[in-house]
Protein backbone atom coordinates (compact mmCIF):
# COMPACT_ATOMS: atom_id res chain seq x y z
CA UNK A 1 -12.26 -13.25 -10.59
CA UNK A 2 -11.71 -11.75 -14.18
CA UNK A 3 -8.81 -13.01 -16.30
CA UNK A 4 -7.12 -10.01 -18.36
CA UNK A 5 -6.07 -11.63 -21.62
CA UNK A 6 -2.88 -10.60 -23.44
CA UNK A 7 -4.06 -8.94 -27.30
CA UNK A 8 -7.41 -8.43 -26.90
CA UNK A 9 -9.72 -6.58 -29.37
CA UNK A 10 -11.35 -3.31 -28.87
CA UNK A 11 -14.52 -4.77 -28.61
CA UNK A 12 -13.20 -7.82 -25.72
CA UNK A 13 -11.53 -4.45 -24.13
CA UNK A 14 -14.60 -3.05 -23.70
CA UNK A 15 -16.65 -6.47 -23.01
CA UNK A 16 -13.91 -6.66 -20.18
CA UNK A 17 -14.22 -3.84 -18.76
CA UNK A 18 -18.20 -3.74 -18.04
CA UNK A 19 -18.21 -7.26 -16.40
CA UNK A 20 -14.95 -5.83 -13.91
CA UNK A 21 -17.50 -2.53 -13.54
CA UNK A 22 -20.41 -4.94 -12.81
CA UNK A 23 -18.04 -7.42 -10.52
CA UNK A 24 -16.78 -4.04 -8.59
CA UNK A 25 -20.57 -3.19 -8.15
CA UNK A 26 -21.17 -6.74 -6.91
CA UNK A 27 -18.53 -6.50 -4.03
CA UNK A 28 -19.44 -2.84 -3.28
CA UNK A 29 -21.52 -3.36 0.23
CA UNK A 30 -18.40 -5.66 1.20
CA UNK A 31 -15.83 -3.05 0.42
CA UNK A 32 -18.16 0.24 1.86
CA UNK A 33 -18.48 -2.55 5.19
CA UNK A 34 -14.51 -3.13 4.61
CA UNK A 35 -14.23 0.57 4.54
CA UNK A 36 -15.91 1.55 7.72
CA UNK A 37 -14.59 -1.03 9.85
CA UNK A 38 -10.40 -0.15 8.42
CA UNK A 39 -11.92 3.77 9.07
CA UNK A 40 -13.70 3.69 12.59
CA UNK A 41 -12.41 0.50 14.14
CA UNK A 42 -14.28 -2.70 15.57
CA UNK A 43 -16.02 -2.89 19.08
CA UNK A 44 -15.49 -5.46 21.48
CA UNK A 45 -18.26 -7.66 20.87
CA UNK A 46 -18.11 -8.62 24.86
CA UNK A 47 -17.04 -7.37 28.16
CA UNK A 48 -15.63 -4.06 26.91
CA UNK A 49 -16.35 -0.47 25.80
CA UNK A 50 -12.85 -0.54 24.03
CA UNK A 51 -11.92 -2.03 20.39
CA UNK A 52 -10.69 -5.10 18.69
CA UNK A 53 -9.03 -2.78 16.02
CA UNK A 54 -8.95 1.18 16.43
CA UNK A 55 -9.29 2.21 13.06
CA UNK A 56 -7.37 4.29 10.88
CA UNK A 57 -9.03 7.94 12.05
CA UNK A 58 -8.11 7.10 15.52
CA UNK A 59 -4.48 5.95 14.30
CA UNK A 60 -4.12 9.12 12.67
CA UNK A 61 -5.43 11.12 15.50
CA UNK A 62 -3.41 9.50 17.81
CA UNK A 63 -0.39 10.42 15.49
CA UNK A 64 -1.15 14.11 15.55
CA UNK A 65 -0.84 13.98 18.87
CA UNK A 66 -5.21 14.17 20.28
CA UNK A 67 -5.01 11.24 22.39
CA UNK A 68 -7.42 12.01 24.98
CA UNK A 69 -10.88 10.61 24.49
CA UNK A 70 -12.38 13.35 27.18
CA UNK A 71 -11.61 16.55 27.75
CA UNK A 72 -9.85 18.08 31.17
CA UNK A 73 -11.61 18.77 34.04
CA UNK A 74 -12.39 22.49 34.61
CA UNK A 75 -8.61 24.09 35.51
CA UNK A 76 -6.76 21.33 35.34
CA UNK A 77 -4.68 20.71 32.03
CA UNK A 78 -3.99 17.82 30.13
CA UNK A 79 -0.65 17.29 29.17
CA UNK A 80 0.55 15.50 26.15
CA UNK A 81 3.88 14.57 25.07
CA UNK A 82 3.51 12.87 21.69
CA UNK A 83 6.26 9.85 21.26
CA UNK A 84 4.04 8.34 18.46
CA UNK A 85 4.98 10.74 15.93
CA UNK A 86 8.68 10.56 16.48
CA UNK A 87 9.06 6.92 17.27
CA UNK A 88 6.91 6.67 13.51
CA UNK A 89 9.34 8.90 11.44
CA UNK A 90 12.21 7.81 13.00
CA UNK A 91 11.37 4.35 12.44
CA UNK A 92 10.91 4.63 8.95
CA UNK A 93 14.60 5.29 8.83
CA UNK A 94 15.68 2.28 10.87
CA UNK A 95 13.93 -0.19 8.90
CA UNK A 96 15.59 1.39 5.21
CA UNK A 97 18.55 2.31 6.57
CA UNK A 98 20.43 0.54 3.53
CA UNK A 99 19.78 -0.37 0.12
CA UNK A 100 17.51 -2.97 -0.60
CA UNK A 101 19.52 -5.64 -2.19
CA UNK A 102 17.67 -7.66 -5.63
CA UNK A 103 18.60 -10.92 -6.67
CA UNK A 104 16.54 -12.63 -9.65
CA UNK A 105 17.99 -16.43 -9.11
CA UNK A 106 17.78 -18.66 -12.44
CA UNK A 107 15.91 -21.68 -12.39
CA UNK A 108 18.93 -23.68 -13.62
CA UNK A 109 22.41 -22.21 -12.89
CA UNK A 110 23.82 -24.66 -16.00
CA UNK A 111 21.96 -23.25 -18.34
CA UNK A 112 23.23 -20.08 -19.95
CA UNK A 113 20.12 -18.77 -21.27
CA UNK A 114 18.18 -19.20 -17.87
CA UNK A 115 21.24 -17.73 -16.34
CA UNK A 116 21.28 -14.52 -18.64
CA UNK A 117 17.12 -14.02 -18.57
CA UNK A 118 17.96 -14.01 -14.95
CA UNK A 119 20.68 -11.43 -14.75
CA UNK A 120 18.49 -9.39 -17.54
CA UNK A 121 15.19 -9.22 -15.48
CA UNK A 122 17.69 -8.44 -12.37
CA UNK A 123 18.87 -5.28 -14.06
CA UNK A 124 15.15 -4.13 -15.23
CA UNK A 125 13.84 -4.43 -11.48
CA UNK A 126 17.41 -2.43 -10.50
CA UNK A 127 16.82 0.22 -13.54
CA UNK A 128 12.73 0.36 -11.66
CA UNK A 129 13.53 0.36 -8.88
CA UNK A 130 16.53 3.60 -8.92
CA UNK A 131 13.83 5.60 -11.44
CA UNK A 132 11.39 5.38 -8.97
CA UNK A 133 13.57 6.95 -5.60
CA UNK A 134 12.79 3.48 -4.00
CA UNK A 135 15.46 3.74 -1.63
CA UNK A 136 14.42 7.21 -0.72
CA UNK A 137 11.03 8.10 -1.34
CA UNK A 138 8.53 4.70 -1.83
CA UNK A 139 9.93 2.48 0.81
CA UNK A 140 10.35 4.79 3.87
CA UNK A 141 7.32 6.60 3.06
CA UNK A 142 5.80 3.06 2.33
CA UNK A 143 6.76 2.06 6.42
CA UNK A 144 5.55 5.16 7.52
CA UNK A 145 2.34 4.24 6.41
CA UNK A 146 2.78 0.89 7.72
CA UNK A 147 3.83 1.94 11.38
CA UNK A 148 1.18 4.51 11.08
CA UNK A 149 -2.20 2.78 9.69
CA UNK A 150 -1.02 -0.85 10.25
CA UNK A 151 -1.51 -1.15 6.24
CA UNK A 152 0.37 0.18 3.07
CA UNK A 153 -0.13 -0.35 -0.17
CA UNK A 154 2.50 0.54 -3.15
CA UNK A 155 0.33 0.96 -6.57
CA UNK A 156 1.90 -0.19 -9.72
CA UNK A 157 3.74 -1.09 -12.01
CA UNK A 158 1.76 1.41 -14.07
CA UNK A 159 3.39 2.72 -17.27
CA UNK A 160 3.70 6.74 -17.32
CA UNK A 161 5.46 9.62 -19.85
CA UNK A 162 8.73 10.67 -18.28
CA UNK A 163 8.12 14.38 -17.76
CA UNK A 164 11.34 15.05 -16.08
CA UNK A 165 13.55 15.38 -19.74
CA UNK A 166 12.58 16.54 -22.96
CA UNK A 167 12.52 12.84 -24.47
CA UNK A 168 9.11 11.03 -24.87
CA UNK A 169 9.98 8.48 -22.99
CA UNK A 170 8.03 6.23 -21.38
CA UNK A 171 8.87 4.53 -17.91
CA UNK A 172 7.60 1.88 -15.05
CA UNK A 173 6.84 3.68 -12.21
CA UNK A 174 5.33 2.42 -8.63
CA UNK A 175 3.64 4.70 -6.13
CA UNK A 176 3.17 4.83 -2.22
CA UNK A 177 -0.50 4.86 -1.30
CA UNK A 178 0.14 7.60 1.51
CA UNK A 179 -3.66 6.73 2.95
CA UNK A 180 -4.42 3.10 2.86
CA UNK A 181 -8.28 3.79 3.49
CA UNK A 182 -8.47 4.79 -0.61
CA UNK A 183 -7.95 1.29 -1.22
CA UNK A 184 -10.41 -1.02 -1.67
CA UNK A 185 -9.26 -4.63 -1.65
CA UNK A 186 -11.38 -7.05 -3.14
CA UNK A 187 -10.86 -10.88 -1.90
CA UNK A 188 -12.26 -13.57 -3.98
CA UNK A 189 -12.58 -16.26 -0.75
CA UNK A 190 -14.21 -16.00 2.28
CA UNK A 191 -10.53 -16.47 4.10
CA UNK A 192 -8.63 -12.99 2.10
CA UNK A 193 -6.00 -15.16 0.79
CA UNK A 194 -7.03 -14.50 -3.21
């Protein structure tokens, strides 16, 4: 895996970012595999015409409320009361329900300057964290995904211009990934831990 090192010239910049193109292109067949299987779902490899793992299409129809895998039989009609999508957006709610609390503990509660790097980085992840709507936008929108796909995925920290005043400022901003199939991870072991 690529190291990103901190003051690098134009020149390493570019160097850098050709061998993560040509890495990318080296994992591409994984992630397009990756990609189907998270999309369409698994088979059962044995004793089944079902799935290990649905996929997220199938999630998403269910969701919508087209559960039936056949239609009706001629003048009969299929009725279907959809629980998914409530039980989903309600739950969203439950789980976020209060503010999510952030404590940066110091490595060494007798030393003062541990102790005040400690509070300091506690109030940047607050001042992030209340610019970005966490409580609510990112977070419930972040489980809805989760309940919904089985996956989520918040992207960032990124750094962005702060459109919403005149100033030029500049802020740290996260994002919910509302469809988790435009991600593709990239594991560097055979066992998805790194």
């Amino acid at each position: 895996m690529l190291e990103h090192k901190e003051k690098m010239s134009p020149q390493e910049i570019v160097k850098f970012e050709e061998d993560l193109k040509n890495e990318y292109l080296g994992h591409k067949g994984e992630t397009e595999k990756d990609l189907t299987f998270r999309l369409h779902g698994v088979s059962a490899a044995r004793g089944s015409s079902g799935k290990q793992f649905v996929g997220y299409n199938t999630l998403e129809q269910f969701y919508r409320g087209d559960q039936w895998d056949h239609d009706e039989p001629p003048g009969a009609s299929q009725r279907t009361d959809n629980y998914c999508a409530g039980i989903v957006d309600n739950f969203a709610s439950l789980l976020f329900d209060a503010p999510v609390e952030i404590n940066c503990p110091s490595q060494d509660e007798t030393d003062d300057i541990l102790e005040l790097k400690a509070e300091f980085k506690e109030k940047l992840l607050k001042k992030i964290y209340d610019d970005n709507d966490a409580d609510d936008i990112v977070f419930p929108e972040t489980s809805k995904a989760g309940s919904l796909y089985g996956d989520t995925y918040i992207k960032g920290p990124l750094l962005e211009k702060n459109n919403k005043t005149n100033k030029k400022d500049w802020e740290i901003v996260f994002h919910n990934v509302e469809n988790p199939a435009n991600i593709r991870p990239i594991f560097d072991d055979e066992n998805y831990k790194k």
